[in-house]
Protein backbone atom coordinates (compact mmCIF):
# COMPACT_ATOMS: atom_id res chain seq x y z
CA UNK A 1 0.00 0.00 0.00
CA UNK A 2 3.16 2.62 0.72
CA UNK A 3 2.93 5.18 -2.03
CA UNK A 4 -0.75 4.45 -3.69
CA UNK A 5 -2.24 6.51 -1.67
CA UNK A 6 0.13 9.42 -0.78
CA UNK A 7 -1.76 12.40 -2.43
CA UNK A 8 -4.95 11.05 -0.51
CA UNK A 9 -3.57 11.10 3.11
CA UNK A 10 -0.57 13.42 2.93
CA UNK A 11 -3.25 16.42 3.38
CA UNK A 12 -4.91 14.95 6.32
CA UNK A 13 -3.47 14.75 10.07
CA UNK A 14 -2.95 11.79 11.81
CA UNK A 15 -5.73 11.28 13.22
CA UNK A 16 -7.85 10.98 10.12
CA UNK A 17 -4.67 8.91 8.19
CA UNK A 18 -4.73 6.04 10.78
CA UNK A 19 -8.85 6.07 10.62
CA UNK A 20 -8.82 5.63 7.04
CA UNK A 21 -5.83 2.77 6.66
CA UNK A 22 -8.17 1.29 9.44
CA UNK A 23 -11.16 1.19 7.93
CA UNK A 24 -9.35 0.31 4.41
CA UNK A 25 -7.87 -2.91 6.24
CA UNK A 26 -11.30 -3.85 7.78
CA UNK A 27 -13.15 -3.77 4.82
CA UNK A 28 -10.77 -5.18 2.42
CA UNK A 29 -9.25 -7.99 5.35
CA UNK A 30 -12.58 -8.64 7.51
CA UNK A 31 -14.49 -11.80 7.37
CA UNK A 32 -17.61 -9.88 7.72
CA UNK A 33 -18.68 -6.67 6.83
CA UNK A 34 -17.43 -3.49 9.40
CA UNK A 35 -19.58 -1.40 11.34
CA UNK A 36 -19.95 2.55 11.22
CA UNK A 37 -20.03 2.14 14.87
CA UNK A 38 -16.29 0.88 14.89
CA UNK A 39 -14.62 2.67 12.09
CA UNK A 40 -15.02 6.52 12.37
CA UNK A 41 -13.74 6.77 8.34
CA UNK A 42 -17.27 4.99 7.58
CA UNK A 43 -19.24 7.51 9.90
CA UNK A 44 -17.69 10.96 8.12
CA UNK A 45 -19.50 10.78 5.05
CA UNK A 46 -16.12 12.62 4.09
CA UNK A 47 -13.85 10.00 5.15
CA UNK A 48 -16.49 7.69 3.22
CA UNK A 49 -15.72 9.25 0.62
CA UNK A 50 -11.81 9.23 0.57
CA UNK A 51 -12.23 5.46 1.31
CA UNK A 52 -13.84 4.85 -1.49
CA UNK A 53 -11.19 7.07 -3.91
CA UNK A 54 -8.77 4.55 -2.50
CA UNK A 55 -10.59 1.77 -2.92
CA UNK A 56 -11.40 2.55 -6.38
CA UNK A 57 -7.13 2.41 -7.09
CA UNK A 58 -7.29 -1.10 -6.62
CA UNK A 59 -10.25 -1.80 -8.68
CA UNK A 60 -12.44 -2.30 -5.41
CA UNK A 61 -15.49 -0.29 -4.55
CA UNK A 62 -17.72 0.26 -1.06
CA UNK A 63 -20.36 -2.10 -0.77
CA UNK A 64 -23.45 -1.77 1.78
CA UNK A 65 -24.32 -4.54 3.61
CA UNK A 66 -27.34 -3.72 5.48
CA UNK A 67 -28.17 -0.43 8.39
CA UNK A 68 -24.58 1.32 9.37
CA UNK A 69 -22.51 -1.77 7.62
CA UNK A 70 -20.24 -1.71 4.85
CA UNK A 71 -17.91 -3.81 2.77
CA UNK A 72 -15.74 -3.73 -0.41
CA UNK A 73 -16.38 -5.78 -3.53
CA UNK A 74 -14.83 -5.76 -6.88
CA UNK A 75 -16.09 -2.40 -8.98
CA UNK A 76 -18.65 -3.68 -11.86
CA UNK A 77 -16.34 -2.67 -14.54
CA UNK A 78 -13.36 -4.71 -13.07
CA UNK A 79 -15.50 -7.71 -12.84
CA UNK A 80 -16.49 -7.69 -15.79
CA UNK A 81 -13.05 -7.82 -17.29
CA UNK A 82 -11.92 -10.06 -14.61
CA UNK A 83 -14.91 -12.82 -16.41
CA UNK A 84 -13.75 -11.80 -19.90
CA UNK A 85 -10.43 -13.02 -19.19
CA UNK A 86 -11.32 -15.91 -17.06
CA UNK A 87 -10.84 -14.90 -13.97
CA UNK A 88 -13.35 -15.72 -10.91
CA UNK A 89 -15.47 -18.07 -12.66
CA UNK A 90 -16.57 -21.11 -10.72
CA UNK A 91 -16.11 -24.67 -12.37
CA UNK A 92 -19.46 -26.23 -12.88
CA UNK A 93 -19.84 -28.36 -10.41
CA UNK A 94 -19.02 -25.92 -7.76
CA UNK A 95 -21.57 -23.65 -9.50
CA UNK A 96 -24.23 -26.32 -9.24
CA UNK A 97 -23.86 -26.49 -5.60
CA UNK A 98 -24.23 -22.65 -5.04
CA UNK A 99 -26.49 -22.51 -6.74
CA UNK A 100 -28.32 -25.12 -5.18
CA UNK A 101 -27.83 -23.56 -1.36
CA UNK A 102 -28.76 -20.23 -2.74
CA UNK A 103 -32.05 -21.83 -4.01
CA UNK A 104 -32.71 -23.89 -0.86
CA UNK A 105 -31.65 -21.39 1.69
CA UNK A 106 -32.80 -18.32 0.27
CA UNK A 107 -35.29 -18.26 -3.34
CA UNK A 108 -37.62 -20.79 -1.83
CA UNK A 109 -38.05 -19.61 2.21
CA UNK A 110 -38.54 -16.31 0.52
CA UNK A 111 -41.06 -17.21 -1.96
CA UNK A 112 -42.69 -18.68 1.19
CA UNK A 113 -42.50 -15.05 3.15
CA UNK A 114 -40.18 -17.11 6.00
CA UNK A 115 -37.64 -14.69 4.68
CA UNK A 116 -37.34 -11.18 3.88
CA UNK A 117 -34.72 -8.69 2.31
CA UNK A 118 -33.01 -8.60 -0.67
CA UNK A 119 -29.70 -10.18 0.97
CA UNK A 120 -28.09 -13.31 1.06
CA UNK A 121 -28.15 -14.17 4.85
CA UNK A 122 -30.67 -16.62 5.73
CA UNK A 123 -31.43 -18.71 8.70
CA UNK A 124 -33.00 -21.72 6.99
CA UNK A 125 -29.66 -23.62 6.13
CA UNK A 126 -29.98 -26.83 3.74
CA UNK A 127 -28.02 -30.09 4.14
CA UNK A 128 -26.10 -32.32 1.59
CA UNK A 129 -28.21 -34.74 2.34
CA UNK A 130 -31.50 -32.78 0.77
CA UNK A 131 -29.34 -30.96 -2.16
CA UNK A 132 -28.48 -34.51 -3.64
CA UNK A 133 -32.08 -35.57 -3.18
CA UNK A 134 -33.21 -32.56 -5.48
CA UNK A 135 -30.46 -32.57 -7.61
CA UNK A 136 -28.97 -34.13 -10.27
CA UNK A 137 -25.45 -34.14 -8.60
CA UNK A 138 -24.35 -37.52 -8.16
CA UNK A 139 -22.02 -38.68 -5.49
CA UNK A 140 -21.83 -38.05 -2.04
CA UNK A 141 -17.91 -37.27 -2.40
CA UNK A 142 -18.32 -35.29 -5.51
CA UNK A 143 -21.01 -32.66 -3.91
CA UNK A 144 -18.77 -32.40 -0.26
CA UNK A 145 -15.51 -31.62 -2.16
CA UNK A 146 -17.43 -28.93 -3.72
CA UNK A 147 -19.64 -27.44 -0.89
CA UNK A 148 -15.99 -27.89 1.20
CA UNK A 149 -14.68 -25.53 -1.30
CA UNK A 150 -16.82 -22.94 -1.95
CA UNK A 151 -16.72 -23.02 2.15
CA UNK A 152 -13.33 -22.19 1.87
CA UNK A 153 -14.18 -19.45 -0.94
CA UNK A 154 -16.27 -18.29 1.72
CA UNK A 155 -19.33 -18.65 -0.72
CA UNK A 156 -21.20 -20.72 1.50
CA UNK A 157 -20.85 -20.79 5.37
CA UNK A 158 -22.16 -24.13 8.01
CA UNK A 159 -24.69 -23.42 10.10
CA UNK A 160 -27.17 -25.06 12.54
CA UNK A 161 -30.29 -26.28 10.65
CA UNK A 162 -33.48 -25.60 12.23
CA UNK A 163 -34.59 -29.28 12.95
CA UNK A 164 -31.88 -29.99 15.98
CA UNK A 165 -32.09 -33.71 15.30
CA UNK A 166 -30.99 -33.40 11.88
CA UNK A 167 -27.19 -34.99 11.62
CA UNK A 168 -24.31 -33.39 10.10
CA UNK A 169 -23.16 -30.13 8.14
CA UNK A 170 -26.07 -27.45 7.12
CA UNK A 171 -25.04 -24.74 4.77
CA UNK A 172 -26.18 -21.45 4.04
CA UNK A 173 -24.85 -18.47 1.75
CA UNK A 174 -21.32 -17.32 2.86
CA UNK A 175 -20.11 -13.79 3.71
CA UNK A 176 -18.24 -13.69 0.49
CA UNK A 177 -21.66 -13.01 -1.14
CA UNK A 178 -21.93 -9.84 1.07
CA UNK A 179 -19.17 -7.94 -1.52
CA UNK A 180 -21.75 -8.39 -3.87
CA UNK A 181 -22.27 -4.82 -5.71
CA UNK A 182 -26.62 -3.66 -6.15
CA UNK A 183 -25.54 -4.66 -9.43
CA UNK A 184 -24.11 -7.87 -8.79
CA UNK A 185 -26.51 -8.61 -7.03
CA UNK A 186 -29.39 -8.22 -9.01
CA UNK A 187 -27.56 -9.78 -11.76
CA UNK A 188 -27.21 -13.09 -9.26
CA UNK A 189 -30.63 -13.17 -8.44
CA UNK A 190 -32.13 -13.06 -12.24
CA UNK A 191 -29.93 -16.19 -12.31
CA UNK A 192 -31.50 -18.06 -10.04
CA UNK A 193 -34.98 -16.96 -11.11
CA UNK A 194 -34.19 -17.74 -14.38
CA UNK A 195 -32.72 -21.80 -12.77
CA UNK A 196 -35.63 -22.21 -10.77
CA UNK A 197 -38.65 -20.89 -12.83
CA UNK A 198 -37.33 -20.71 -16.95
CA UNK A 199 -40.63 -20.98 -18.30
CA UNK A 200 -42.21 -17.76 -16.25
CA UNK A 201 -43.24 -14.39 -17.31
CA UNK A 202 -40.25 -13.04 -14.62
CA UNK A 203 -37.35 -15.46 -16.37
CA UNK A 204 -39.11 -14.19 -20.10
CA UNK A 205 -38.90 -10.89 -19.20
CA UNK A 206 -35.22 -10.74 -17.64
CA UNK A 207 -34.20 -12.74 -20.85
CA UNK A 208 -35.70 -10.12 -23.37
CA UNK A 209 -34.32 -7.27 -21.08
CA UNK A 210 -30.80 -8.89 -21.35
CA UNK A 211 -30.50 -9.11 -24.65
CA UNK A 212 -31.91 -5.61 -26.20
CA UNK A 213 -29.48 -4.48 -23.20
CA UNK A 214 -26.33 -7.12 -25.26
CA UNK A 215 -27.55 -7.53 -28.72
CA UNK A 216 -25.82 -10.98 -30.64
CA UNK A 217 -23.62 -9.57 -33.31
């Protein structure tokens, strides 16, 4: 970090230096997002703002995460090249499995109104046991190696399923998921509508949408 963001914090006194490489560290090192509570630099909307001109140097950006929380994600524009080059893109199988919590732990309890928000934290976690049941991913081995690594992606998280008698590992959405952009996010959730329900007037209009908004050429 020494030197990117001299011109930023050279004007400012100490005080307001050390809050800002604070709150730069939290959000870009922290598990889980950081709280406006803790970090003065995400209180001064000011500060805020500085934070997010350094963020933006290293392709990152300042990402809400719910009432006086923040966190950084990658900008939309850098993640967008980071796909066209390859970069960040989950193998298939992996992808199934997400896909597969995101559906059981969040699409479905909230098409049920047992969850609301537009987030990805839930407290209805899913087991391995029911994703193989209502999937087509074969293999007991084959779907733990992948929920065990988007775990360590941080893309899904365990948790303790409602039902206390039910054995083993539940999973729900990771914090990872939380660096989401609006954008991002949106984009994420058309995808699952578009897995769960392809044939629906939502999935047909999000298709049509998508491509006058990227023509074929």
């Amino acid at each position: 970090m020494s030197g990117l963001f001299d011109d930023l914090l050279q004007p400012l006194g100490d005080k307001q230096r050390d809050a800002l490489v604070s709150a730069w560290a939290a959000l870009e090192y922290g598990s889980e997002p950081a709280s406006e509570a803790a970090l003065p630099a995400l209180r001064d909307a000011a500060l805020r703002h500085l934070l997010d001109q350094m963020l933006h140097r290293t392709g990152r950006t300042l990402v809400p995460a719910g009432a006086y929380l923040w966190t950084s994600g990658y900008r939309d524009d850098i993640a967008a090249e980071l796909v066209a080059s390859g970069w960040g893109i989950l193998p298939p199988l992996e992808r199934a499995a997400l896909i597969l919590v995101l559906i059981h732990s969040v699409a479905i309890p909230r098409a049920e109104g047992r969850l609301t928000g537009d987030d990805w934290q839930s407290n209805h976690p899913t087991t391995p046991t029911r994703l193989r049941k209502l999937s087509q991913i074969h293999g007991q081995r084959r779907l733990s190696d992948a929920l065990q690594w988007l775990r360590a992606a941080g893309l899904v998280r365990v948790a303790r399923a409602a039902d206390h008698e039910t054995a083993g590992a539940s999973y729900v959405p990771g914090p990872a998921l939380r660096r989401l952009t609006p954008a991002a996010r949106q984009r994420l959730q058309e995808n699952l509508i578009l897995a769960v329900g392809p044939d629906t007037a939502l999935a047909t209009a999000i298709t049509v949408r998508r491509n006058l908004g990227h023509p074929q050429k």
